[in-house]
C-alpha atoms as a PDB file:
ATOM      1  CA  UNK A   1       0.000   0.000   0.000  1.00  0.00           C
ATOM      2  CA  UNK A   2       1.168   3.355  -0.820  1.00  0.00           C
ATOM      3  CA  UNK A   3       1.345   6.074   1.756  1.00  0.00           C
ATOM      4  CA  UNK A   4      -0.609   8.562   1.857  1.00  0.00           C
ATOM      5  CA  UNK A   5       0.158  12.241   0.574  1.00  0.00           C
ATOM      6  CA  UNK A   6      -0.784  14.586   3.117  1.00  0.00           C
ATOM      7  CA  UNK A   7      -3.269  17.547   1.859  1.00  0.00           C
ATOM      8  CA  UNK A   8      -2.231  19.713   4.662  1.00  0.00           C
ATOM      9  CA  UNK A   9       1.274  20.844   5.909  1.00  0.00           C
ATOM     10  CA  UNK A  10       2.848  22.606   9.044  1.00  0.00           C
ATOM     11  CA  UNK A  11       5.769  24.511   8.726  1.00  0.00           C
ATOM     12  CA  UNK A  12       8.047  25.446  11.926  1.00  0.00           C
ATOM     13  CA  UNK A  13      10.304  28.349  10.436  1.00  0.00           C
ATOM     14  CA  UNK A  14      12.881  28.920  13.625  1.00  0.00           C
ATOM     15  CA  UNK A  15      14.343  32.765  12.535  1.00  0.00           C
ATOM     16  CA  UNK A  16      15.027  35.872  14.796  1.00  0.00           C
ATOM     17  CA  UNK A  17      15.002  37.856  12.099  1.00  0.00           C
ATOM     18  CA  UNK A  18      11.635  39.727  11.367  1.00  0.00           C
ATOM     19  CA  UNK A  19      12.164  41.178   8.057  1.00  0.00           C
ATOM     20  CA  UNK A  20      13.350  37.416   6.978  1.00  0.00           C
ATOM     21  CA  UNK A  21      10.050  36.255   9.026  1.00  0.00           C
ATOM     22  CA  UNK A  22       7.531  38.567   7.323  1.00  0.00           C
ATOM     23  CA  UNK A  23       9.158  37.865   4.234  1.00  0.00           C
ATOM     24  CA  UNK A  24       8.996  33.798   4.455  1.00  0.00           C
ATOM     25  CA  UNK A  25       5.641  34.065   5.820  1.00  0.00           C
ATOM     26  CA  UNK A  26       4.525  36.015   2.592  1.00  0.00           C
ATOM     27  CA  UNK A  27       6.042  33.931   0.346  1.00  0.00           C
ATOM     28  CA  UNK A  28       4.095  30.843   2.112  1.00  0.00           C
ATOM     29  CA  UNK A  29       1.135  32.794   1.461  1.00  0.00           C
ATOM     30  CA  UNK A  30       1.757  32.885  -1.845  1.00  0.00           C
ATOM     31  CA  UNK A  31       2.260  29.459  -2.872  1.00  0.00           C
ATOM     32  CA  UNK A  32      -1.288  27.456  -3.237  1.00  0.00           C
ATOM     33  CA  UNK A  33      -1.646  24.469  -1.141  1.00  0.00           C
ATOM     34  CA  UNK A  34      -3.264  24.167   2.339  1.00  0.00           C
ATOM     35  CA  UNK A  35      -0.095  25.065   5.013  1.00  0.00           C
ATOM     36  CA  UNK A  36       0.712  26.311   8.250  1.00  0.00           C
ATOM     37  CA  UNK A  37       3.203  28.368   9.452  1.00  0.00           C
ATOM     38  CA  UNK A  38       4.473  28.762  12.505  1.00  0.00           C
ATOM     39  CA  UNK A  39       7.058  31.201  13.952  1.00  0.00           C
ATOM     40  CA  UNK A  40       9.421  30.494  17.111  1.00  0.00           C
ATOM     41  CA  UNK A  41      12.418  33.672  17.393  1.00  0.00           C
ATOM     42  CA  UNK A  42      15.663  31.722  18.595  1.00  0.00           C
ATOM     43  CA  UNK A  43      16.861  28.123  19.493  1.00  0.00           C
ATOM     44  CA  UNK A  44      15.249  27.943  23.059  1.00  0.00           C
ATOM     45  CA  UNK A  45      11.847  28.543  21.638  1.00  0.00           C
ATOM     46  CA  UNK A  46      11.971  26.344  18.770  1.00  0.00           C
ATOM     47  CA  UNK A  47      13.145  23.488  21.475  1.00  0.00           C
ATOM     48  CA  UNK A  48      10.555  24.385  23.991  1.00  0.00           C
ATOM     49  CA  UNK A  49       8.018  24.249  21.294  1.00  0.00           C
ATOM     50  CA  UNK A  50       9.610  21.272  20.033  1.00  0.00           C
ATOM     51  CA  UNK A  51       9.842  19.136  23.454  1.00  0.00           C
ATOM     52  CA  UNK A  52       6.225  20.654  24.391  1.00  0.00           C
ATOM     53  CA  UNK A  53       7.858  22.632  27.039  1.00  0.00           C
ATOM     54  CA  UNK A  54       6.303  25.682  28.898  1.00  0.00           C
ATOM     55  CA  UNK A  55       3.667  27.751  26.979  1.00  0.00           C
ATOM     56  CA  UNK A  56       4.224  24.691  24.453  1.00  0.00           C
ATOM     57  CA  UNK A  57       2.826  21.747  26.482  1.00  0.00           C
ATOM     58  CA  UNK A  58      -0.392  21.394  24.727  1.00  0.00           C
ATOM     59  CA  UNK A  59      -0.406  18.845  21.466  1.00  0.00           C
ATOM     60  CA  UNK A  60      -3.051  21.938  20.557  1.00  0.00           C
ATOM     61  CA  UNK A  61      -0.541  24.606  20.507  1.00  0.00           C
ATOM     62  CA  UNK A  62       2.385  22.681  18.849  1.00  0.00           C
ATOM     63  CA  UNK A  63       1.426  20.801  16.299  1.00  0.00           C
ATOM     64  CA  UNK A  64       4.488  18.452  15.342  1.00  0.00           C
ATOM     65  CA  UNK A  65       5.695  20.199  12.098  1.00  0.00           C
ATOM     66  CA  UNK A  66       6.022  17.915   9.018  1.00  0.00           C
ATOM     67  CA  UNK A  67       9.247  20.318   7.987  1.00  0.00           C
ATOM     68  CA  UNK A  68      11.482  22.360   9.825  1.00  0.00           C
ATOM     69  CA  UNK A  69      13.172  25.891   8.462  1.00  0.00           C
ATOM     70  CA  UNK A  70      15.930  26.361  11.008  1.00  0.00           C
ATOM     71  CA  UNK A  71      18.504  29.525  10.693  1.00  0.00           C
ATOM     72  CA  UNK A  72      22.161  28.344  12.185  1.00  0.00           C
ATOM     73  CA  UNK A  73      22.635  31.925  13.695  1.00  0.00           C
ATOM     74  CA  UNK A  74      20.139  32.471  16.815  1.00  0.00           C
ATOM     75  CA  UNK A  75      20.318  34.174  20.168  1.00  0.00           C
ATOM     76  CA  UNK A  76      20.228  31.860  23.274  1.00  0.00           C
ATOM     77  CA  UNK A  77      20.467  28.571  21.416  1.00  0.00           C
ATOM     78  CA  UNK A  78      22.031  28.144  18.210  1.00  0.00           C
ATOM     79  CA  UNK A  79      20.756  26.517  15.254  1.00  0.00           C
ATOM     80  CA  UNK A  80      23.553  23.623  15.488  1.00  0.00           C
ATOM     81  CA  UNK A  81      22.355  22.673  19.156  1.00  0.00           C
ATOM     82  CA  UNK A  82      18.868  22.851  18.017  1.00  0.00           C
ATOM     83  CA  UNK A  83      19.634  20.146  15.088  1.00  0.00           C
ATOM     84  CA  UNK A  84      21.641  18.011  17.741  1.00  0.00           C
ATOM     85  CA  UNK A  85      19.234  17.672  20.452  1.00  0.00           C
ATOM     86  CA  UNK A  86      16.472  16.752  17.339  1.00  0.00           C
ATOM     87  CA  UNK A  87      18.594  14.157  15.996  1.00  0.00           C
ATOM     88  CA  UNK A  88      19.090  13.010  19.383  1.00  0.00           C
ATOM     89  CA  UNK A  89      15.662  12.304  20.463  1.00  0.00           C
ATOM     90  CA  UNK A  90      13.483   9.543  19.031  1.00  0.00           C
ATOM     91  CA  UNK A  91      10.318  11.216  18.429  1.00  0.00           C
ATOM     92  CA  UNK A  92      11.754  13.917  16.880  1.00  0.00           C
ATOM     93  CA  UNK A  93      14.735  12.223  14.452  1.00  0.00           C
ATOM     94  CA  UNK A  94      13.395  11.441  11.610  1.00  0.00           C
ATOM     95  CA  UNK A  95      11.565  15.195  11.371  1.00  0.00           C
ATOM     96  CA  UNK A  96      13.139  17.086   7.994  1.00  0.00           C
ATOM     97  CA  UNK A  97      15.133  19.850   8.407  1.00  0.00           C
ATOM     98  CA  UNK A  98      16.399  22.497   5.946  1.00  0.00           C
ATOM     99  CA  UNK A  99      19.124  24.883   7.362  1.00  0.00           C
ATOM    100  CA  UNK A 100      18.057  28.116   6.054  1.00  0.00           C
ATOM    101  CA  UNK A 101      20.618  30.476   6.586  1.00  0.00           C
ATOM    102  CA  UNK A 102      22.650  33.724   5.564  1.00  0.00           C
ATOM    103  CA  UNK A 103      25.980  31.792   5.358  1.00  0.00           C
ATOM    104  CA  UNK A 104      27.561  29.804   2.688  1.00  0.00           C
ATOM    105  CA  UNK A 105      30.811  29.100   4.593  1.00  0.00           C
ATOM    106  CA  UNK A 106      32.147  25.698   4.004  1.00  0.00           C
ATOM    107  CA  UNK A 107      32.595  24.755   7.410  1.00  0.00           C
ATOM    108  CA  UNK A 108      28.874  25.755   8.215  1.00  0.00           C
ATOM    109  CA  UNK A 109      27.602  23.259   5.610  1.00  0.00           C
ATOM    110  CA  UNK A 110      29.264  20.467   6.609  1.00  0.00           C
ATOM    111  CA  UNK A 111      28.767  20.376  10.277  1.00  0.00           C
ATOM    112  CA  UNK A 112      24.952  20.972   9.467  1.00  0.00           C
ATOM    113  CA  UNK A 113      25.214  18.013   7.400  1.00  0.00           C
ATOM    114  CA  UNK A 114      27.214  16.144   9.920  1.00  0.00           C
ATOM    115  CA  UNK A 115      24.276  17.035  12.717  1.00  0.00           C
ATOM    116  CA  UNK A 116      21.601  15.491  10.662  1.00  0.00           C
ATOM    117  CA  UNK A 117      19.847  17.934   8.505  1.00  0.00           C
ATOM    118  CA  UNK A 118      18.269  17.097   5.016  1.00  0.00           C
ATOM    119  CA  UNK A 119      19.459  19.966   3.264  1.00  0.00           C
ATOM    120  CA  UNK A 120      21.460  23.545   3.776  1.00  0.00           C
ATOM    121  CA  UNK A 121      20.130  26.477   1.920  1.00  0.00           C
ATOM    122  CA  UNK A 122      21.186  30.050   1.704  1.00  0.00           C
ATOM    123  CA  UNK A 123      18.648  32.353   2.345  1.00  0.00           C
ATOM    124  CA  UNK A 124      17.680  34.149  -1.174  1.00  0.00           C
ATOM    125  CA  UNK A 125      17.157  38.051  -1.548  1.00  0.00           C
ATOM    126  CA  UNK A 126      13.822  39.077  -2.536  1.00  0.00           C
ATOM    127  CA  UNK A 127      10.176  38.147  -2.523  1.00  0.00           C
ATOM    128  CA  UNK A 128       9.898  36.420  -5.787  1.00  0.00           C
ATOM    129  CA  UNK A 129      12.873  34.383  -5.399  1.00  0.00           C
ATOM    130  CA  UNK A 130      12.250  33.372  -1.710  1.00  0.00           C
ATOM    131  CA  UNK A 131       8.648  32.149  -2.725  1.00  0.00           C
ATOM    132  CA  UNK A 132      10.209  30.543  -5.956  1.00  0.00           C
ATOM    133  CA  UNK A 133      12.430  28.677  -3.121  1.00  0.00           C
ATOM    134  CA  UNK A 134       9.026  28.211  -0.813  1.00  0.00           C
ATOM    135  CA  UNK A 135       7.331  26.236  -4.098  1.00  0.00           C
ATOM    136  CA  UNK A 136      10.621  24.180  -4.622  1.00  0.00           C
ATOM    137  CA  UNK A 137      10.552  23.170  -0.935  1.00  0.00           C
ATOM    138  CA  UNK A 138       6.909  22.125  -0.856  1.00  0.00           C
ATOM    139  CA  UNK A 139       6.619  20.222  -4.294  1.00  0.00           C
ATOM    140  CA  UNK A 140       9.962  18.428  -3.118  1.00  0.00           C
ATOM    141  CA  UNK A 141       8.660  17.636   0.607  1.00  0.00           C
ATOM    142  CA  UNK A 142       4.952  17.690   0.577  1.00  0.00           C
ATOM    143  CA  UNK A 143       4.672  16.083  -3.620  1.00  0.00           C
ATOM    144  CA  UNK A 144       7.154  13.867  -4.097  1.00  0.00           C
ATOM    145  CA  UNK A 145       9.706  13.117  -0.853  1.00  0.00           C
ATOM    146  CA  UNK A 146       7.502  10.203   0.919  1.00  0.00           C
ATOM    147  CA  UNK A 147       7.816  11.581   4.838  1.00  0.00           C
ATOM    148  CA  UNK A 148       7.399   8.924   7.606  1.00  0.00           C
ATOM    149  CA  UNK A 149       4.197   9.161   9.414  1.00  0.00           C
ATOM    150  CA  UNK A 150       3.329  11.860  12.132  1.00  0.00           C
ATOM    151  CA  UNK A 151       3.919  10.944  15.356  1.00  0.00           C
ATOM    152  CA  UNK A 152       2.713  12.374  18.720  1.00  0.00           C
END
């Protein structure tokens, strides 16, 4: 039996950056299938949201995302230690992350790759090209990538 194709999507972008936040939440707006987006500002938020901690303890309020957008460079906790303590954890391993960052430094893309995440993307200038990025992401992970099923 094939699996099933979901019809529905949540998105956890994890970004202190609110011009880059407005900007990826428009260009999810723009592309046509049924998503969610949700916003956490640095590394300690996306894990407390992550690990239902704090505000975050209700299933209700934090949906498990079907994709992550992490950025490496956050205050508190940094996108690396976010991707470590997901990769260590067994409900939360096989989750796909894309690092979505400002840098393109060597050394940046391999130890993301080393931690566990799916791919490493530098962040594009603009609104067209950042929703030409957000259709590319969605077709590849919600279309054709088979995910493994949602777990609570």
């Amino acid at each position: 039996m094939a699996p099933k194709r979901r019809n529905s999507a949540m998105i956890l972008l994890v970004e202190d950056n609110r011009a880059d936040q407005e900007l990826i939440r428009r260009a999810v707006e723009k592309v046509s299938s049924p998503k969610e987006l949700r916003i956490v500002e640095d590394g300690e938020e996306a894990l407390a949201y992550l690990f239902r901690r704090g505000k975050y303890q209700a299933p209700s309020t934090s949906p498990k995302p079907d994709l992550l957008l992490l950025d490496l460079n956050l205050p508190r906790v940094d996108g690396y230690q976010v991707l470590e303590e997901i990769r260590a954890d067994s409900k939360l391993r096989l989750m796909p992350v894309v690092v979505l960052t400002t840098s393109r430094q060597e050394k940046d893309i391999i130890r993301s790759y080393e931690l566990g995440c799916n791919s490493f993307i530098p962040k594009p200038q603009g609104l067209d090209q950042l929703t030409g990025l957000v259709q590319a992401l969605e077709e590849y992970w919600f279309k054709i990538a088979v995910l493994p099923p949602k777990t609570e």
